[in-house]
C-alpha atoms as a PDB file:
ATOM      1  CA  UNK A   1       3.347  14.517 -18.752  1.00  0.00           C
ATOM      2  CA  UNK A   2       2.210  13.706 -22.058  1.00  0.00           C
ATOM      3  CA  UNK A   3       4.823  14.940 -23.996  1.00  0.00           C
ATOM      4  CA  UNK A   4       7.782  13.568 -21.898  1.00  0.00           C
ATOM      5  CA  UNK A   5      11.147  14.202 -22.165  1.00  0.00           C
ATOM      6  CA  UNK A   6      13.647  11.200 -22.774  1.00  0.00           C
ATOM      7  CA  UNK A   7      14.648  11.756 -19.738  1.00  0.00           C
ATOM      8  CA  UNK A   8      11.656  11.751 -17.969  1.00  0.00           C
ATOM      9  CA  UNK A   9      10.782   8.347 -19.841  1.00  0.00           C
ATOM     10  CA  UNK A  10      13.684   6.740 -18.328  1.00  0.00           C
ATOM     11  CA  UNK A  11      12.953   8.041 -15.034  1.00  0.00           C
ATOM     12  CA  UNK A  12       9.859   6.533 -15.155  1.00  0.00           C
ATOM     13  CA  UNK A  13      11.761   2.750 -16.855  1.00  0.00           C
ATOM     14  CA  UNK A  14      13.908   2.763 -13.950  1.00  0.00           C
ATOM     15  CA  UNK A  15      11.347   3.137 -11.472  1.00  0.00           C
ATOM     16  CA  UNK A  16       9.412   0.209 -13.693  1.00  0.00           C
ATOM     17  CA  UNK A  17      12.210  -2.131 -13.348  1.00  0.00           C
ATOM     18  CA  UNK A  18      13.020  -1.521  -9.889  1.00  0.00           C
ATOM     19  CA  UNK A  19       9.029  -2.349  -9.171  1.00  0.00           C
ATOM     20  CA  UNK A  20       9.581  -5.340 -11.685  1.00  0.00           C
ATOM     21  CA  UNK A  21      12.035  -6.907  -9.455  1.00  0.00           C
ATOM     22  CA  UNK A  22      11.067  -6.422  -6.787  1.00  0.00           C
ATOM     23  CA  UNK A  23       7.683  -7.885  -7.152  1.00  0.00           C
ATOM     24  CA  UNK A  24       9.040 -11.035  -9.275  1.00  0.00           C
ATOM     25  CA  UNK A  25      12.115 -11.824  -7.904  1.00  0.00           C
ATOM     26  CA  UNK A  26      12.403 -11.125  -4.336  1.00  0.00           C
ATOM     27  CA  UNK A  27       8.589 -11.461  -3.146  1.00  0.00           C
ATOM     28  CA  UNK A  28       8.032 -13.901  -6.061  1.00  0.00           C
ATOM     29  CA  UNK A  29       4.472 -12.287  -6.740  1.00  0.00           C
ATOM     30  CA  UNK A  30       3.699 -13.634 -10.075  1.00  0.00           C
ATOM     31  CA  UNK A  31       0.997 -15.766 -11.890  1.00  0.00           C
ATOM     32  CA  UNK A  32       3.763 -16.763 -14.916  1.00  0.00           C
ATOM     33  CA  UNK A  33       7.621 -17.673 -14.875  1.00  0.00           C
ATOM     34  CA  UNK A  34       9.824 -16.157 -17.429  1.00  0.00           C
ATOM     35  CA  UNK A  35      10.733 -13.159 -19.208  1.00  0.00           C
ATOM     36  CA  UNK A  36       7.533 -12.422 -20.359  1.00  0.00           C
ATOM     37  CA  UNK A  37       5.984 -11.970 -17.193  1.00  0.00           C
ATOM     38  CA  UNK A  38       8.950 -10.092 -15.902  1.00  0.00           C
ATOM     39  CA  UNK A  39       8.394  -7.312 -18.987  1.00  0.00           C
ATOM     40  CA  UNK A  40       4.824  -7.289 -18.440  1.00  0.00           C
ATOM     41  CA  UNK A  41       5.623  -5.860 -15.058  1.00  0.00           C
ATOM     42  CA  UNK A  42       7.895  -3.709 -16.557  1.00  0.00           C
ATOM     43  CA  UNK A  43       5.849  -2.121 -18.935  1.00  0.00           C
ATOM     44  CA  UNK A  44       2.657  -2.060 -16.419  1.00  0.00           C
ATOM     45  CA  UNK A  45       4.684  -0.470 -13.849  1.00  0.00           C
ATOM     46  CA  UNK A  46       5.651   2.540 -16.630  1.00  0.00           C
ATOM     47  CA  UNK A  47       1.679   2.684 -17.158  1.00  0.00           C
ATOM     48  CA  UNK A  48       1.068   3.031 -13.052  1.00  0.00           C
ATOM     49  CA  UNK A  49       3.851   4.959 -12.775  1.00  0.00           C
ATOM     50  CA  UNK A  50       2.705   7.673 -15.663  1.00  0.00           C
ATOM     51  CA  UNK A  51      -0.431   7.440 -13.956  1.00  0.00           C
ATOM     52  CA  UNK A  52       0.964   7.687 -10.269  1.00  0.00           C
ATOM     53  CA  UNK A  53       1.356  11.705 -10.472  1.00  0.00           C
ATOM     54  CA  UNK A  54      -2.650  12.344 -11.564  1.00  0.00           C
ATOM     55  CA  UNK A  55      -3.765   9.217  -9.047  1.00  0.00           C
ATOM     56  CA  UNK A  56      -1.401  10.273  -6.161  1.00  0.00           C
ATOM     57  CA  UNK A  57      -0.913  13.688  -6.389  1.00  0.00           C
ATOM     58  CA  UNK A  58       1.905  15.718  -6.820  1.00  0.00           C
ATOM     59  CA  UNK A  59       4.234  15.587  -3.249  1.00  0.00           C
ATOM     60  CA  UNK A  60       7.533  14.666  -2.611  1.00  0.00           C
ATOM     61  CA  UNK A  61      10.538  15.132  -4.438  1.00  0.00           C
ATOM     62  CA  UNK A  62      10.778  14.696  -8.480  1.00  0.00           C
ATOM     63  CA  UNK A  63      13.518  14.220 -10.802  1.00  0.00           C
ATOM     64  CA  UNK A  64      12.731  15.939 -14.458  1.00  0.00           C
ATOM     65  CA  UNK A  65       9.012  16.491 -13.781  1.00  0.00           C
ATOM     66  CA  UNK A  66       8.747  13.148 -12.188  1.00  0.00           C
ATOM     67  CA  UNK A  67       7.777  12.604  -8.879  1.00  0.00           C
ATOM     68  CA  UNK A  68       9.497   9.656  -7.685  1.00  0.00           C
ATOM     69  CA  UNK A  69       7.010   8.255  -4.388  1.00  0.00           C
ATOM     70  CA  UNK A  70       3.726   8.737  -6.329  1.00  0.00           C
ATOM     71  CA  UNK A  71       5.219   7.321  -9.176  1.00  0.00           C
ATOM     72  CA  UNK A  72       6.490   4.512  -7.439  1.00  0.00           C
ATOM     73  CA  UNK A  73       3.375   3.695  -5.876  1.00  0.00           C
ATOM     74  CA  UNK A  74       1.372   3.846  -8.937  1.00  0.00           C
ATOM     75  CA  UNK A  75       3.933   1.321 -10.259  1.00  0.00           C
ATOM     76  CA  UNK A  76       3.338  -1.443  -7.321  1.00  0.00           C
ATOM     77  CA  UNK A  77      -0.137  -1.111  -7.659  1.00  0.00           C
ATOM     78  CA  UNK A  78      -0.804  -1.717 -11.414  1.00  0.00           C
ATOM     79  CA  UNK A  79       1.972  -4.712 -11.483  1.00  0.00           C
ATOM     80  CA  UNK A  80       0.091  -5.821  -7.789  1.00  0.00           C
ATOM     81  CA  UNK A  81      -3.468  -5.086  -9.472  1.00  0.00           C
ATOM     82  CA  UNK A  82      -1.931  -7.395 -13.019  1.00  0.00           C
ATOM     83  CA  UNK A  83      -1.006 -10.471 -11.236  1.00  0.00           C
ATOM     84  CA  UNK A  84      -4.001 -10.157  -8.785  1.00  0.00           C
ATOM     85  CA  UNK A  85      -6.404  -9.932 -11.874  1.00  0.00           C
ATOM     86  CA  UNK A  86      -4.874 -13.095 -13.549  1.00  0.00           C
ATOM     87  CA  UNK A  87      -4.549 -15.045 -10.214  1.00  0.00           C
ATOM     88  CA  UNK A  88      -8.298 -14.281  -9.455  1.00  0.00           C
ATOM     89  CA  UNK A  89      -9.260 -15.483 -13.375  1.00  0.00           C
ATOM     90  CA  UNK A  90      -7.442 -18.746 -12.767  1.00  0.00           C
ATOM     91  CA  UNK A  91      -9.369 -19.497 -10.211  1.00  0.00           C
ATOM     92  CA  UNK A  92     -12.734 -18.761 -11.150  1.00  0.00           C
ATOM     93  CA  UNK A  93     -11.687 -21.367 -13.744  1.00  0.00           C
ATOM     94  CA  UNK A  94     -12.024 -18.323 -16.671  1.00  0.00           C
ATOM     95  CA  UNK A  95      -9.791 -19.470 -19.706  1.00  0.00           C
ATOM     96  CA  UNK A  96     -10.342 -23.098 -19.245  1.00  0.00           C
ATOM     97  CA  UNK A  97     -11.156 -24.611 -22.761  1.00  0.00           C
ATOM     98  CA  UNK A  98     -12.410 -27.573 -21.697  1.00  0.00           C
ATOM     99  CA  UNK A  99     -16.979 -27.884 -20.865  1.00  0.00           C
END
C-alpha cells in the first residue's frame, strides 16, 4: 500500500482515531494528558495500522485495499507498544536530568 489512495488513507485515520480513543479515553492507557498524547496515538496507530496488513496478514474483510481486523490490530499494538515504551523509560529513571 505504498501508493495509497485518499481513500484508503482515511480508512486507515479512522481506524487510528477509533484506536486513539479508545486507548486514551475509555481505558485511560496513557503516560501524558492532553492533546498531544491523544495525536501521538493517532498518528502511531496510522503507522501500526499501515503496517498491520504485512505484520498480520491479509484475512478478513477490507474496505479500498484495506483490511480492517489486521489493520486494527496493528493499530492497538503500536499505540499499546508507545505508551508501554515511555512508561517503562520513566521508570528506569531514563530522562531524569538530575545526577
Amino acid at each position: 500500500m505504498v501508493g495509497m489512495s485518499l481513500i484508503s488513507f482515511l480508512v486507515l485515520l479512522g481506524i487510528a482515531i477509533v484506536v486513539a480513543v479508545v486507548f486514551h479515553f475509555v481505558l485511560w492507557y496513557r503516560f501524558l494528558d492532553g492533546l498531544d498524547s491523544f495525536l501521538g496515538k493517532v498518528a502511531l496507530g496510522w503507522l501500526g495500522g499501515w503496517l498491520g496488513s504485512p505484520v498480520f496478514g491479509y484475512w478478513g474483510f477490507k474496505l479500498n485495499s484495506v483490511y480492517v481486523i489486521p489493520a486494527l490490530l496493528g493499530a492497538a499494538t503500536a499505540a499499546f507498544l508507545c505508551v508501554l515504551w515511555w512508561k517503562a523509560q520513566a521508570k528506569a529513571g531514563c530522562g531524569s536530568s538530575g545526577t
